[in-house]
Protein backbone atom coordinates (compact mmCIF):
# COMPACT_ATOMS: atom_id res chain seq x y z
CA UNK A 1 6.03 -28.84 6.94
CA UNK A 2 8.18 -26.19 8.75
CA UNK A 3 7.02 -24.01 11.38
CA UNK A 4 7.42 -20.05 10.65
CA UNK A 5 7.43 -17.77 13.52
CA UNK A 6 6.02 -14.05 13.36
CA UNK A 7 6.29 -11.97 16.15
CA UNK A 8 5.48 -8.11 16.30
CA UNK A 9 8.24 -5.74 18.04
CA UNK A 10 7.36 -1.83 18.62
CA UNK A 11 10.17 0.33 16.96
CA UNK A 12 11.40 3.83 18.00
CA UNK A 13 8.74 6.32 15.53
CA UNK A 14 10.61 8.43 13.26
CA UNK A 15 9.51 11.75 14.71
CA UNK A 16 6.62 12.10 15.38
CA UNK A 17 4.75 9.00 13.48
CA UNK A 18 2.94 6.25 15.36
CA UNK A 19 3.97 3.49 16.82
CA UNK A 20 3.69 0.59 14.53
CA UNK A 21 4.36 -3.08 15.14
CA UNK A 22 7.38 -4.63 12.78
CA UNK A 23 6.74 -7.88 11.58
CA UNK A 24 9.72 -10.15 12.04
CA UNK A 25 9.40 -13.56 10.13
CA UNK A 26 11.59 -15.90 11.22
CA UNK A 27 12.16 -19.96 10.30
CA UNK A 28 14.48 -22.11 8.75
CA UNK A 29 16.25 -21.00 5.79
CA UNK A 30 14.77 -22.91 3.16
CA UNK A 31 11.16 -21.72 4.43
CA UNK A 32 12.74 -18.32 3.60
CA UNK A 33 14.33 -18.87 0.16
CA UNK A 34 14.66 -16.39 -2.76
CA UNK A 35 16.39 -17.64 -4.64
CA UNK A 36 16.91 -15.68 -7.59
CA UNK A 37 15.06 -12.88 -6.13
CA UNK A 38 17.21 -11.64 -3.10
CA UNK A 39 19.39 -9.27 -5.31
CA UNK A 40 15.43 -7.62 -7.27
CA UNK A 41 14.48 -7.53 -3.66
CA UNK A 42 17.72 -5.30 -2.22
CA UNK A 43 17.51 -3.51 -5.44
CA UNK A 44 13.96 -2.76 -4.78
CA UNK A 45 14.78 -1.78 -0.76
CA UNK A 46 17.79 0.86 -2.24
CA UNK A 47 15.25 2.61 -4.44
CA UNK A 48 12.75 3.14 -1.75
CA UNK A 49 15.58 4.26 0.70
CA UNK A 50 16.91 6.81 -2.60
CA UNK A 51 13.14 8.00 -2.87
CA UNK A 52 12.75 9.11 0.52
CA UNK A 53 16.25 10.45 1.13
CA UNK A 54 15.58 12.31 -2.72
CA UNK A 55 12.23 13.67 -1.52
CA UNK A 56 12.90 15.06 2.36
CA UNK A 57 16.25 16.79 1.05
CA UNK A 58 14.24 18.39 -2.04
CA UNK A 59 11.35 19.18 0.77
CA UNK A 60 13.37 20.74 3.38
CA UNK A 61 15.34 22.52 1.09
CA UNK A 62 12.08 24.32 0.39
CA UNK A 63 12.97 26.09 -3.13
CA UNK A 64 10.61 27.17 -5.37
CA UNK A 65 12.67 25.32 -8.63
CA UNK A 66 14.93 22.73 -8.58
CA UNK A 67 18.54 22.41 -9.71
CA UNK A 68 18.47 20.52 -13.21
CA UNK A 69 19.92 17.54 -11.47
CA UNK A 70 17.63 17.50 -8.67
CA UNK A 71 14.76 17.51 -11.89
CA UNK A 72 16.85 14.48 -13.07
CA UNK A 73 16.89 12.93 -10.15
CA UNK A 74 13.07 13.29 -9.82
CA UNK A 75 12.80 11.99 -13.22
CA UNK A 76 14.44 9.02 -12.71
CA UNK A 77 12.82 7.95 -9.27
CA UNK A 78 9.17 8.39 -10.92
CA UNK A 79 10.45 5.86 -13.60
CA UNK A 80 11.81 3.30 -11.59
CA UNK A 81 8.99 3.71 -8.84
CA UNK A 82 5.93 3.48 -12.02
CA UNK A 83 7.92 0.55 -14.36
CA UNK A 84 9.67 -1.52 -11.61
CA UNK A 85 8.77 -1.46 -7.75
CA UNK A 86 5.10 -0.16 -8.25
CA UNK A 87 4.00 -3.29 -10.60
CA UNK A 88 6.40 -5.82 -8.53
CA UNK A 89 4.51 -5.09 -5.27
CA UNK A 90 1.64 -5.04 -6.97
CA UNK A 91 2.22 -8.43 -7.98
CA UNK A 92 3.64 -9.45 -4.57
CA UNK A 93 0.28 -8.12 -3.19
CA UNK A 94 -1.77 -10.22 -6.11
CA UNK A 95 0.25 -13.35 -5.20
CA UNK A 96 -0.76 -12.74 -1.73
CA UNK A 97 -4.33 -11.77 -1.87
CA UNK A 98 -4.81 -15.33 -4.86
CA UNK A 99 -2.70 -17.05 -2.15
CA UNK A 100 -5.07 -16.25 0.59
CA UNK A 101 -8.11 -16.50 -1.27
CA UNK A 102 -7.11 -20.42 -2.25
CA UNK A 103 -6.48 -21.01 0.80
CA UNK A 104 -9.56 -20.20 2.24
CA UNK A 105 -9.67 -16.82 3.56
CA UNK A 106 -13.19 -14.82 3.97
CA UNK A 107 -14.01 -12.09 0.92
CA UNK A 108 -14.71 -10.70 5.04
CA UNK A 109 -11.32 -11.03 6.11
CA UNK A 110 -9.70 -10.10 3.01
CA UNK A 111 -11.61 -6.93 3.39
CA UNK A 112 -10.14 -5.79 6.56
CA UNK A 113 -6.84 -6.84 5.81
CA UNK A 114 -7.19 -4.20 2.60
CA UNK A 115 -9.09 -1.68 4.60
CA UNK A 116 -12.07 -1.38 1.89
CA UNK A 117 -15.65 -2.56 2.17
CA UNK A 118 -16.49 -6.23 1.62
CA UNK A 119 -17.59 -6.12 -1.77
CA UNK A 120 -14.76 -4.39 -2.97
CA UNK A 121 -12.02 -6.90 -1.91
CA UNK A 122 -14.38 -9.33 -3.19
CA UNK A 123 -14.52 -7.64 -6.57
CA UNK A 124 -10.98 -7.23 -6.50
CA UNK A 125 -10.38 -11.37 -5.30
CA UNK A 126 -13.06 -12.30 -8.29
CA UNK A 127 -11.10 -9.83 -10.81
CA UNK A 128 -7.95 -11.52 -9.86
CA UNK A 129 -8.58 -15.22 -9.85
CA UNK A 130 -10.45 -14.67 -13.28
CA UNK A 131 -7.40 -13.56 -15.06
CA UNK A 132 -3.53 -15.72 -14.95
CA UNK A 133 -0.87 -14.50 -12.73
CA UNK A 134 1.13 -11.68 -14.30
CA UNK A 135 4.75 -11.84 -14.41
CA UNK A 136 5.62 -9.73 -11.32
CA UNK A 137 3.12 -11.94 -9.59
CA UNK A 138 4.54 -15.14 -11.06
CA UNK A 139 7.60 -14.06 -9.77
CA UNK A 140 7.27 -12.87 -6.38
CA UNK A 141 5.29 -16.44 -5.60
CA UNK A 142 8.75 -17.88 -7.10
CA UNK A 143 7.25 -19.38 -10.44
């Protein structure tokens, strides 16, 4: 077994947000593999990067209608955001949460971790483990 190291570092806030910890995972590479995955996983990181970049220029530009290609543009992101990154972190999330929940984790600990009462994240951990992996979830546990 390899040892993985996770240490929190405090980042410069964009404006005015919070503070928040980064989470910096660290170990040897083949704890770290992706194989196939590192180029869905960039793909995935440009798209969020377009979305923001896409919606603070539309905001601060603070018309009334858009430009047909800003409409295009706004097309586009909502269908890449609802078919593609939406259901792939949703299955990274369900790998995680299936993960955690054979493992041994509390329906208590879950819970906190997803910020909802108890019996909700064990509704959602019973839903989950009743049902096979979906293919987003399959893949982002590297099946």
């Amino acid at each position: 077994m390899t040892d993985v190291v996770v240490r929190a570092e405090l980042r410069k806030p964009y404006e005015d947000e919070p503070r928040a910890p980064d989470r910096i995972v660290s170990g040897p590479h083949e704890a770290c593999d992706l194989a196939d995955g590192a180029d869905q996983v960039g793909e995935f990181a440009r798209t969020l990067e377009w979305a923001l970049l896409l919606l603070r220029t539309l905001e601060r530009d603070g018309r009334d209608r858009a430009p047909e290609d800003d409409l295009n543009g706004l097309h586009a992101l909502v269908r890449a955001l609802d078919q593609r990154l939406i259901p792939t972190l949703e299955g990274v999330r369900d790998a995680a949460v299936r993960r955690y929940r054979e493992l041994g984790g509390s329906y208590g600990s879950l819970a906190k971790a997803m910020g909802v009462p108890r019996s909700t994240a064990q509704t959602r951990s019973t839903a989950l483990l009743g049902r096979e992996p979906s293919a987003h979830e399959r893949w982002a546990s590297g099946q």
